[in-house]
C-alpha atoms as a PDB file:
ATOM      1  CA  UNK A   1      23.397 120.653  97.730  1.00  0.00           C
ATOM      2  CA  UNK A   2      26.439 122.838  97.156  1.00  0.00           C
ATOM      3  CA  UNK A   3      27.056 125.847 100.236  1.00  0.00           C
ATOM      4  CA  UNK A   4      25.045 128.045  98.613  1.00  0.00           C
ATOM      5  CA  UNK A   5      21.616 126.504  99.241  1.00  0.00           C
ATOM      6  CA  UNK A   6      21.164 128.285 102.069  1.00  0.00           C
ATOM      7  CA  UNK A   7      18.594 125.779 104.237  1.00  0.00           C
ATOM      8  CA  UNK A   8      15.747 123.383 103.734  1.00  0.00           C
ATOM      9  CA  UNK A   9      12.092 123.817 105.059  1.00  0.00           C
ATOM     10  CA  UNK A  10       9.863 120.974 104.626  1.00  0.00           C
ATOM     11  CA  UNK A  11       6.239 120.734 106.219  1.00  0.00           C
ATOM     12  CA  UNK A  12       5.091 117.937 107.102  1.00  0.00           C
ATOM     13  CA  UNK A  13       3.645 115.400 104.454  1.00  0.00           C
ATOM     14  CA  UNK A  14       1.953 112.256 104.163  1.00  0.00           C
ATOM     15  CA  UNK A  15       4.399 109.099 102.997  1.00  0.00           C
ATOM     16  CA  UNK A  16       2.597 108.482 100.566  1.00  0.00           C
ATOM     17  CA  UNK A  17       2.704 112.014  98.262  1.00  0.00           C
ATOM     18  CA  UNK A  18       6.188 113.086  97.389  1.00  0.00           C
ATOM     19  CA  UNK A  19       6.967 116.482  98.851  1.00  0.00           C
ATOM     20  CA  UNK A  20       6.868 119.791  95.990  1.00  0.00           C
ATOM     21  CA  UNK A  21      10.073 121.201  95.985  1.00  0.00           C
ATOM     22  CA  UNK A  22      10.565 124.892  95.286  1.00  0.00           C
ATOM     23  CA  UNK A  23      13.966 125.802  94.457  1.00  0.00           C
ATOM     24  CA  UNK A  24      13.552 129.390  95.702  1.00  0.00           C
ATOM     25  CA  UNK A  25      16.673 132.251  94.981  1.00  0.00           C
ATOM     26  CA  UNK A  26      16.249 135.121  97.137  1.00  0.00           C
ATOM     27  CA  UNK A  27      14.542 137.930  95.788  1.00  0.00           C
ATOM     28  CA  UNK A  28      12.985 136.840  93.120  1.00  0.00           C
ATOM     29  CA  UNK A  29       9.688 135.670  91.588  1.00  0.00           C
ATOM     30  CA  UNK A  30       9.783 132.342  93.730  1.00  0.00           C
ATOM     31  CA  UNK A  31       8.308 134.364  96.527  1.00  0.00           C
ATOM     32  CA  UNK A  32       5.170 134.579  94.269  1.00  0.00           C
ATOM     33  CA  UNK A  33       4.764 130.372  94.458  1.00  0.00           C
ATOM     34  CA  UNK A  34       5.381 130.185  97.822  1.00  0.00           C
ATOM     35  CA  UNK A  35       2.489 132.330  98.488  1.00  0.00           C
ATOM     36  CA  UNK A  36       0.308 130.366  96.214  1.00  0.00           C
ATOM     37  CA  UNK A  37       1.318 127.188  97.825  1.00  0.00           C
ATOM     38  CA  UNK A  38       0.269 128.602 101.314  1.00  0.00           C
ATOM     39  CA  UNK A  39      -2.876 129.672  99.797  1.00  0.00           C
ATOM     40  CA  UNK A  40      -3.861 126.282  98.764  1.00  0.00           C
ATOM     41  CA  UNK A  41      -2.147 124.534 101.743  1.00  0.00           C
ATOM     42  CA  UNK A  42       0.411 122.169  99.947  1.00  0.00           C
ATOM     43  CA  UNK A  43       2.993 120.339 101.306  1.00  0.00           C
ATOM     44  CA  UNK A  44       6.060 121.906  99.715  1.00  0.00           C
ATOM     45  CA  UNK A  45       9.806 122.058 100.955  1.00  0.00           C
ATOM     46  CA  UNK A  46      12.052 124.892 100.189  1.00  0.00           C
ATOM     47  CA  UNK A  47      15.957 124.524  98.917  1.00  0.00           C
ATOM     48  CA  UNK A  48      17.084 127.845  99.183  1.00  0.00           C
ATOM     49  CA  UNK A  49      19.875 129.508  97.116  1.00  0.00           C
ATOM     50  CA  UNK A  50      21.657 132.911  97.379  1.00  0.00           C
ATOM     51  CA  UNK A  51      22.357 134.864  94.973  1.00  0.00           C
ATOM     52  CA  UNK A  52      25.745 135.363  93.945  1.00  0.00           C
ATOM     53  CA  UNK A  53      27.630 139.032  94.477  1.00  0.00           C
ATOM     54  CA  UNK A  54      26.881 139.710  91.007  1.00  0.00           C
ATOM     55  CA  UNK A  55      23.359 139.326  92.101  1.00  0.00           C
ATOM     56  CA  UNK A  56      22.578 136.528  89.176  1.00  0.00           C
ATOM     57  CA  UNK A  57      21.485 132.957  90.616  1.00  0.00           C
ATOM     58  CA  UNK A  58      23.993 130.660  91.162  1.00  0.00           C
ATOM     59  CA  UNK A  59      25.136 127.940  89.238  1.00  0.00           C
ATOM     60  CA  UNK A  60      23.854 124.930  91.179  1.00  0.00           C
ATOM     61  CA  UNK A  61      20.304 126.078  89.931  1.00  0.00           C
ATOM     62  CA  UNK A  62      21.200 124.782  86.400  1.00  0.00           C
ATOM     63  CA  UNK A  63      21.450 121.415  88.463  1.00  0.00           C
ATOM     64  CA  UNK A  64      17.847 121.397  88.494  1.00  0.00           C
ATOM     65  CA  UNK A  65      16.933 123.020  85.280  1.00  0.00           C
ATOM     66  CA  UNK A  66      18.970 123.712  82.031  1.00  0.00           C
ATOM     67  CA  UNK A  67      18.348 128.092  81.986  1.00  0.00           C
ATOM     68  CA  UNK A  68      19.481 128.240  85.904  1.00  0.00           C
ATOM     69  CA  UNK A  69      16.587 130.598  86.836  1.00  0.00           C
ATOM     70  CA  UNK A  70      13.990 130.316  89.979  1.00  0.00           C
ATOM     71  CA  UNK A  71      11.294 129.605  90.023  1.00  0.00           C
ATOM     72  CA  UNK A  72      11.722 125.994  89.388  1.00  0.00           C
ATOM     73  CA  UNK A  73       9.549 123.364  90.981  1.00  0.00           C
ATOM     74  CA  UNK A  74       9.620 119.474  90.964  1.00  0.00           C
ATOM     75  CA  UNK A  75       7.121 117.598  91.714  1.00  0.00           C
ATOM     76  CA  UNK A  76       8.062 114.029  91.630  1.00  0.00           C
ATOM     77  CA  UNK A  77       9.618 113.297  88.098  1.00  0.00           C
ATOM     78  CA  UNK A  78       8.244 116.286  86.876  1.00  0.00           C
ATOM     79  CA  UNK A  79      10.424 119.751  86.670  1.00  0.00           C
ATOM     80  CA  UNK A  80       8.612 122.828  85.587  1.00  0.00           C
ATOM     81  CA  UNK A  81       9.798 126.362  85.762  1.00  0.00           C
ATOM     82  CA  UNK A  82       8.538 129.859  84.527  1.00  0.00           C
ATOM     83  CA  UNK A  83       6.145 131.352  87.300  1.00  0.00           C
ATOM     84  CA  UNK A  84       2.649 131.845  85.311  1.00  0.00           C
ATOM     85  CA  UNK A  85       3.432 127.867  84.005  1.00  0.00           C
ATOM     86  CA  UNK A  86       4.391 126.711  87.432  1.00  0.00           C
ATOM     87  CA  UNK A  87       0.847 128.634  88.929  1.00  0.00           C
ATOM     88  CA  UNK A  88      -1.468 127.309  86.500  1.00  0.00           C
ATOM     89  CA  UNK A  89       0.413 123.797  86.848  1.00  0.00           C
ATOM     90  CA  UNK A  90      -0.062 123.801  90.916  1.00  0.00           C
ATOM     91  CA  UNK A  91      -4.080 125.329  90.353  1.00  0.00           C
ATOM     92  CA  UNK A  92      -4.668 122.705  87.902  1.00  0.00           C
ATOM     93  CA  UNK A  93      -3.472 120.017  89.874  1.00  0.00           C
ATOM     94  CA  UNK A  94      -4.003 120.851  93.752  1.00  0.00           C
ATOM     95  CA  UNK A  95      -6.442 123.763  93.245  1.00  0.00           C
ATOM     96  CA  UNK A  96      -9.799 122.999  95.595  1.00  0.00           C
ATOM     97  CA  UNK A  97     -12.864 125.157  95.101  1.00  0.00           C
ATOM     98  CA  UNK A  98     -11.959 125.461  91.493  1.00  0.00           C
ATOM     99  CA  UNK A  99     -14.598 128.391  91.048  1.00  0.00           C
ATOM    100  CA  UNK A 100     -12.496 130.680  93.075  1.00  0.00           C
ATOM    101  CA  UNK A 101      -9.055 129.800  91.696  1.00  0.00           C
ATOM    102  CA  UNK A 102     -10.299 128.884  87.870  1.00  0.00           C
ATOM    103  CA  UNK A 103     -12.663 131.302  87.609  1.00  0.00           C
ATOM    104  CA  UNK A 104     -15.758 130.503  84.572  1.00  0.00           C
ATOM    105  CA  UNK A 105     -17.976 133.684  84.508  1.00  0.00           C
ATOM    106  CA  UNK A 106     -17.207 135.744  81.490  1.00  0.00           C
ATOM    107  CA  UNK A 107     -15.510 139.009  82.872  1.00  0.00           C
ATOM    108  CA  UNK A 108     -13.988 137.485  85.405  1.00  0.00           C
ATOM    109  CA  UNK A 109     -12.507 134.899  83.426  1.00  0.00           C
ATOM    110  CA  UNK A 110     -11.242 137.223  80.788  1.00  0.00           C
ATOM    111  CA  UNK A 111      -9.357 139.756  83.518  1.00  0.00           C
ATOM    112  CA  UNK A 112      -7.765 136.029  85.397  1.00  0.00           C
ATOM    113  CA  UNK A 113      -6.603 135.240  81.960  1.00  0.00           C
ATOM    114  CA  UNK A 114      -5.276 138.584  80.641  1.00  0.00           C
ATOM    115  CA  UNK A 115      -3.849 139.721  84.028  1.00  0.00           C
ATOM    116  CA  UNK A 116      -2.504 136.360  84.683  1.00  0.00           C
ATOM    117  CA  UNK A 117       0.281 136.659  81.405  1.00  0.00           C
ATOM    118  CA  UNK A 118       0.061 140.592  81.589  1.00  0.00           C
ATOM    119  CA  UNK A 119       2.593 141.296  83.961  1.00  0.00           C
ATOM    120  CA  UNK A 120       5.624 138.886  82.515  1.00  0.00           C
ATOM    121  CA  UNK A 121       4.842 139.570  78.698  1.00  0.00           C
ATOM    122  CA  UNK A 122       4.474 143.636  79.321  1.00  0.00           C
ATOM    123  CA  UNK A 123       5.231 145.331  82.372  1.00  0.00           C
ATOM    124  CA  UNK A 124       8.292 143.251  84.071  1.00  0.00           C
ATOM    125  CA  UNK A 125      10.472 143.759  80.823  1.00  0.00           C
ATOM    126  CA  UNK A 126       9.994 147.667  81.296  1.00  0.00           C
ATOM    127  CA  UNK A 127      10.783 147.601  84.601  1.00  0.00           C
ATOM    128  CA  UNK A 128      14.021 145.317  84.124  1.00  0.00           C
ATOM    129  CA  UNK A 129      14.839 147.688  81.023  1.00  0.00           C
ATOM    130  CA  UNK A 130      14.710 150.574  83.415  1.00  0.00           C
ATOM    131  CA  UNK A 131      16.788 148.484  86.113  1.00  0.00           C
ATOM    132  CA  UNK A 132      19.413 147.945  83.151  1.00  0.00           C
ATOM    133  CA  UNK A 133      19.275 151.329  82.407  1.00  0.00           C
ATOM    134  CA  UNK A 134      20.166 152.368  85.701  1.00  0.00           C
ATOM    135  CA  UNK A 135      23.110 149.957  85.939  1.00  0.00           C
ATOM    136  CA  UNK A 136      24.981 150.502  82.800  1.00  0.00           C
ATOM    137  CA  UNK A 137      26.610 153.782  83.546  1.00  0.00           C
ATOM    138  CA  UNK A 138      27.902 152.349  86.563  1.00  0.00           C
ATOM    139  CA  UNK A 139      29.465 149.834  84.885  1.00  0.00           C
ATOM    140  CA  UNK A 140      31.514 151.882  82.435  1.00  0.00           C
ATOM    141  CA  UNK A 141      35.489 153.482  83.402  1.00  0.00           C
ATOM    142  CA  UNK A 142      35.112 156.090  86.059  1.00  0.00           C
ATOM    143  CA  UNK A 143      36.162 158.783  82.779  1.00  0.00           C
ATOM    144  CA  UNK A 144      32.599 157.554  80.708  1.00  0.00           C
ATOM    145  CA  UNK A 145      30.205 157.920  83.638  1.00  0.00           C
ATOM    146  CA  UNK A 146      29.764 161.696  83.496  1.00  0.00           C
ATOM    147  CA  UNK A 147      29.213 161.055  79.782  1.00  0.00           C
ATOM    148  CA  UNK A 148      27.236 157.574  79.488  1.00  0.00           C
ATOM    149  CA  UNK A 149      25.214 158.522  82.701  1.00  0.00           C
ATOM    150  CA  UNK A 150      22.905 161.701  81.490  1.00  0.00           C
ATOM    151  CA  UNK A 151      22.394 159.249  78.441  1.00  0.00           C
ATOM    152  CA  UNK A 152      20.778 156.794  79.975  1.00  0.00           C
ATOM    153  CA  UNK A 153      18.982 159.388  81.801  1.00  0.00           C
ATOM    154  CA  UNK A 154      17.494 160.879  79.334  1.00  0.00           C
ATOM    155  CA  UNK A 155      16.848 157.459  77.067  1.00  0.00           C
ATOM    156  CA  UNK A 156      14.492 156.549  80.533  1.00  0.00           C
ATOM    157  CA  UNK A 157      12.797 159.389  80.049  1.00  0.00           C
ATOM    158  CA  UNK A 158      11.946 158.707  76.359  1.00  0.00           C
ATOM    159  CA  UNK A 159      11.575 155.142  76.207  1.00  0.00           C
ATOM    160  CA  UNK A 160      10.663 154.100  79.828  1.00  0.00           C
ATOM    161  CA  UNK A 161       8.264 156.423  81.574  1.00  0.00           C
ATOM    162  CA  UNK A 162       5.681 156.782  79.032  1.00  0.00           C
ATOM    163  CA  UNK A 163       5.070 153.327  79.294  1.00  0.00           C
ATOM    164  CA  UNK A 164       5.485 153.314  82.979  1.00  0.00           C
ATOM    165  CA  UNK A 165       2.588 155.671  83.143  1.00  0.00           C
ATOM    166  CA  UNK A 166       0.322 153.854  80.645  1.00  0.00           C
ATOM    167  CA  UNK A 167       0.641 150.544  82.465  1.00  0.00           C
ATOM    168  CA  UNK A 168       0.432 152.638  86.516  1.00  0.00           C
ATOM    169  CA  UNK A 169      -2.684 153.776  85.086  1.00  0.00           C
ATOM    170  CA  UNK A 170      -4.138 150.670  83.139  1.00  0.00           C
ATOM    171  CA  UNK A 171      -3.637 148.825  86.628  1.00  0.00           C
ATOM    172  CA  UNK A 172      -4.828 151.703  88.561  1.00  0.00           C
ATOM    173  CA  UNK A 173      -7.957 152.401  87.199  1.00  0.00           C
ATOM    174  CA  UNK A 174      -8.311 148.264  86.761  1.00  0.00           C
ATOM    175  CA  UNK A 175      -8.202 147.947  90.377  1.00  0.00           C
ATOM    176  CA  UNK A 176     -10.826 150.679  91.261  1.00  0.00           C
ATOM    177  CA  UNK A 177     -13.034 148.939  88.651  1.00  0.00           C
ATOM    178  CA  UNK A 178     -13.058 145.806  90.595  1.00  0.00           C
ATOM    179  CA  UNK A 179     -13.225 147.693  93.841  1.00  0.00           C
ATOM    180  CA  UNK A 180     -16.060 149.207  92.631  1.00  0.00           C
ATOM    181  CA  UNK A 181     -17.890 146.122  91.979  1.00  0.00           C
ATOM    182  CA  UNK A 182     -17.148 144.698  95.600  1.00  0.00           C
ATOM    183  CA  UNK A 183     -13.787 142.750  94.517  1.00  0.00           C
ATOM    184  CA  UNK A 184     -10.193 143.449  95.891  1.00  0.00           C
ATOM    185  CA  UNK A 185      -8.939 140.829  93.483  1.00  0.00           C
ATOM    186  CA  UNK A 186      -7.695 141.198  89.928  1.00  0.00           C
ATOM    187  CA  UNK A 187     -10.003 138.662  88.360  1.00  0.00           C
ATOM    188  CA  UNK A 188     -13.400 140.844  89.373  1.00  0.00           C
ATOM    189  CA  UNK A 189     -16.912 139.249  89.496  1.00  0.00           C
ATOM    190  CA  UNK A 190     -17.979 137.734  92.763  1.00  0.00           C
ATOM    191  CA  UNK A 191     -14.789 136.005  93.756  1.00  0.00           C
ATOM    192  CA  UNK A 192     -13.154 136.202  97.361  1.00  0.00           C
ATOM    193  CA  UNK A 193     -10.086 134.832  96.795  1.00  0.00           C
ATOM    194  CA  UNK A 194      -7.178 135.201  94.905  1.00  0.00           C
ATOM    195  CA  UNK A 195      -7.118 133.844  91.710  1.00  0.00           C
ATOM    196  CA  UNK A 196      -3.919 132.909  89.430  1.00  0.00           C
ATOM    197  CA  UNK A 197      -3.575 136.540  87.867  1.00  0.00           C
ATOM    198  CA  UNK A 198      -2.965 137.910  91.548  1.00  0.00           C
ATOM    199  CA  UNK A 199       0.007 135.543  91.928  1.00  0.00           C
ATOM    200  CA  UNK A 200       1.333 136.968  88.895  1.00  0.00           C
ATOM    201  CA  UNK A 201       0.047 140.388  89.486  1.00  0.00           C
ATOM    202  CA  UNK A 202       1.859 140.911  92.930  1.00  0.00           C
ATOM    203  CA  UNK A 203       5.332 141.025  92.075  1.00  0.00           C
ATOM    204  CA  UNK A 204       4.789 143.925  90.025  1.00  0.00           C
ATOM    205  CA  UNK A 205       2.611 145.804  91.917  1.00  0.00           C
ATOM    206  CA  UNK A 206       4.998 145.742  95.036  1.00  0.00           C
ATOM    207  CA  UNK A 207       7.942 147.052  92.400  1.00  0.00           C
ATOM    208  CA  UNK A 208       5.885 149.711  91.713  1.00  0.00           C
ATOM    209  CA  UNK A 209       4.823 150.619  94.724  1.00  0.00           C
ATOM    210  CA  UNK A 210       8.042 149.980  96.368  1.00  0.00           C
ATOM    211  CA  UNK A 211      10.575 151.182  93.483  1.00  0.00           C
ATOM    212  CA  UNK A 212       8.572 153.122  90.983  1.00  0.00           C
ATOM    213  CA  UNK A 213       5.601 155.086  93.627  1.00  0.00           C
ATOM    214  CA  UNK A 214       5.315 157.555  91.078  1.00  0.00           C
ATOM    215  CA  UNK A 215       4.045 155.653  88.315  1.00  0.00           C
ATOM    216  CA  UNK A 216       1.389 154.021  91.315  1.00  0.00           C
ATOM    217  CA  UNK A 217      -1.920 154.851  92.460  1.00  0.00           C
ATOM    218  CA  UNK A 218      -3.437 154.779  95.767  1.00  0.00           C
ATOM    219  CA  UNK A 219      -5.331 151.652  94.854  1.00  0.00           C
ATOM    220  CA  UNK A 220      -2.358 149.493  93.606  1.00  0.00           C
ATOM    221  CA  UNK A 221      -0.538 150.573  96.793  1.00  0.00           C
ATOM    222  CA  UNK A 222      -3.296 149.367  98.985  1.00  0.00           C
ATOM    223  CA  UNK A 223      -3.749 146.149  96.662  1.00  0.00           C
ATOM    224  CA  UNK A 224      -0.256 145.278  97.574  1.00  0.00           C
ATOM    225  CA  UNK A 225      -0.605 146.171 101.272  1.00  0.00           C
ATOM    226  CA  UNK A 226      -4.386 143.794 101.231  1.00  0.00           C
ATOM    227  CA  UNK A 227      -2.174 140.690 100.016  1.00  0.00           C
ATOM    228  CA  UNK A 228       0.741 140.981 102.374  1.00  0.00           C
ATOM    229  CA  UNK A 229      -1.384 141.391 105.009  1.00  0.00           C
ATOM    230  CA  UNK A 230      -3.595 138.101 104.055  1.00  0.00           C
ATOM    231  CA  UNK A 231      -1.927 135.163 106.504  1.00  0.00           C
ATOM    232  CA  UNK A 232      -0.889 132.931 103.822  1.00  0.00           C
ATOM    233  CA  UNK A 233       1.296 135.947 102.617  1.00  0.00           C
ATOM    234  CA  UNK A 234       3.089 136.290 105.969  1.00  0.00           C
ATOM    235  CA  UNK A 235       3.793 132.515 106.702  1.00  0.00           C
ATOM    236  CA  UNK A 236       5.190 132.493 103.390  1.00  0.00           C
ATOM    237  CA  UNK A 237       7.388 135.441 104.251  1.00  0.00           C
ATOM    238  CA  UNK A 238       8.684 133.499 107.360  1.00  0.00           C
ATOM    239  CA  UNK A 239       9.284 130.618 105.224  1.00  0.00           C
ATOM    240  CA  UNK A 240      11.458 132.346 102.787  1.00  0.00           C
ATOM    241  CA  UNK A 241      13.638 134.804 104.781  1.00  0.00           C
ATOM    242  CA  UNK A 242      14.530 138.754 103.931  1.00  0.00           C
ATOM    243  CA  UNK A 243      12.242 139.698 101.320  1.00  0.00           C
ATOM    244  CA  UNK A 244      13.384 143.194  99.637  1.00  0.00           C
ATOM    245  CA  UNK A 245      10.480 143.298  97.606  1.00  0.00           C
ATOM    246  CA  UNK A 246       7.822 144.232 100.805  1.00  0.00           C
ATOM    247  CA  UNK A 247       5.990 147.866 101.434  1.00  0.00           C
ATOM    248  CA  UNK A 248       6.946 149.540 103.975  1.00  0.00           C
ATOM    249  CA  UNK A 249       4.107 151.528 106.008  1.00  0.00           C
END
């Protein structure tokens, strides 16, 4: 692997099952699988790759899969990337106590489902539109910036926040719903452990709560500070290296 893989951390595995590989970038949403993976207590080994000064992945990643992105797993012959594909993939296949992490009872069901593909097909392309947004006027000639910046600004503020606040509520007042009901998961009902939509569901939490606290309620903050104080969370922390994406107390 070229210099930029930065190390490889394998736990220890039986001969005869070939080792999951997660081809984790720094940063990113590959943090989210390595979680998981503790969860369920895979074997997995980690090929780790830093991201470039430009802060986009670097091009040995298109080595393993044709778009370049993490995550990206293989698992023997098979190579499978995109995080919510990659969860239900590892769930489906080395998932025990399938009532916990495949949850059947209607409500809870319906919330694992809809919170599972919520956060990638709604509120992570806000958030990297606001990211952009923030960006552009800095990469402009010095003369534009005092021009192109307060345009940006303002094009936040009318195409960003609103929807900001509808999804900071629609996850706040989710979460003290399922609070309510005894839960501290996303899925509801009677579970007690986390199911596929809070693998999704973490990444953007902790951006709100770490880069957007105003559009997050107490409950999201203390959702995200609940996971990353579960165990699995932690070894998979000290696994991965420097993490910016962690809440601060």
């Amino acid at each position: 692997m070229a210099e930029t893989a930065l190390s490889t951390i394998t736990t220890p595995v039986a001969s005869s099952q070939p080792a999951i590989v997660v081809h984790h970038l720094e940063d990113s949403r590959s943090q989210r699988i390595l979680w998981l993976l503790e969860e369920l207590n895979i074997p997995y080994e980690i090929k780790k790759y830093k991201r470039l000064p430009s802060r986009l992945a670097p091009k040995e990643l298109l080595d393993v899969h044709p778009l370049g992105k993490s995550p990206v797993i293989t698992d023997g012959d098979i190579t499978l990337a995109e995080s919510g594909a990659i969860v239900e993939y590892l769930i489906q296949m080395y998932g025990t106590e399938k009532d916990k992490v495949s949850p059947s009872e209607g409500e809870r069901w319906r919330n694992n489902i809809y919170f599972t593909h919520y956060p990638e097909g709604t509120v992570q392309p806000i958030l990297v539109r606001r990211l952009m947004f923030s960006l552009i006027p800095g990469k402009v000639p010095a003369l534009l910036r005092p021009i192109v910046r307060p345009v940006f600004s303002q094009a936040d503020e009318l195409v960003n926040v609103p929807d900001l606040k509808r999804n900071g509520t629609l996850i706040e007042e989710h979460l003290k719903k399922v609070k309510a009901s005894g839960c501290e998961f996303f899925a509801g009902g009677t579970g007690t452990s986390p199911t596929a939509a809070d693998y999704m569901m973490i990444l953007t939490t902790v951006i709100l709560a770490t880069r957007a606290k105003e559009f997050c309620g107490e409950e999201t903050i203390e959702y995200v500070k609940r996971i990353q104080a579960r165990d699995a969370y932690k070894r998979a922390l000290e696994k991965s290296g420097d993490y910016v994406y962690v809440l601060k107390e």
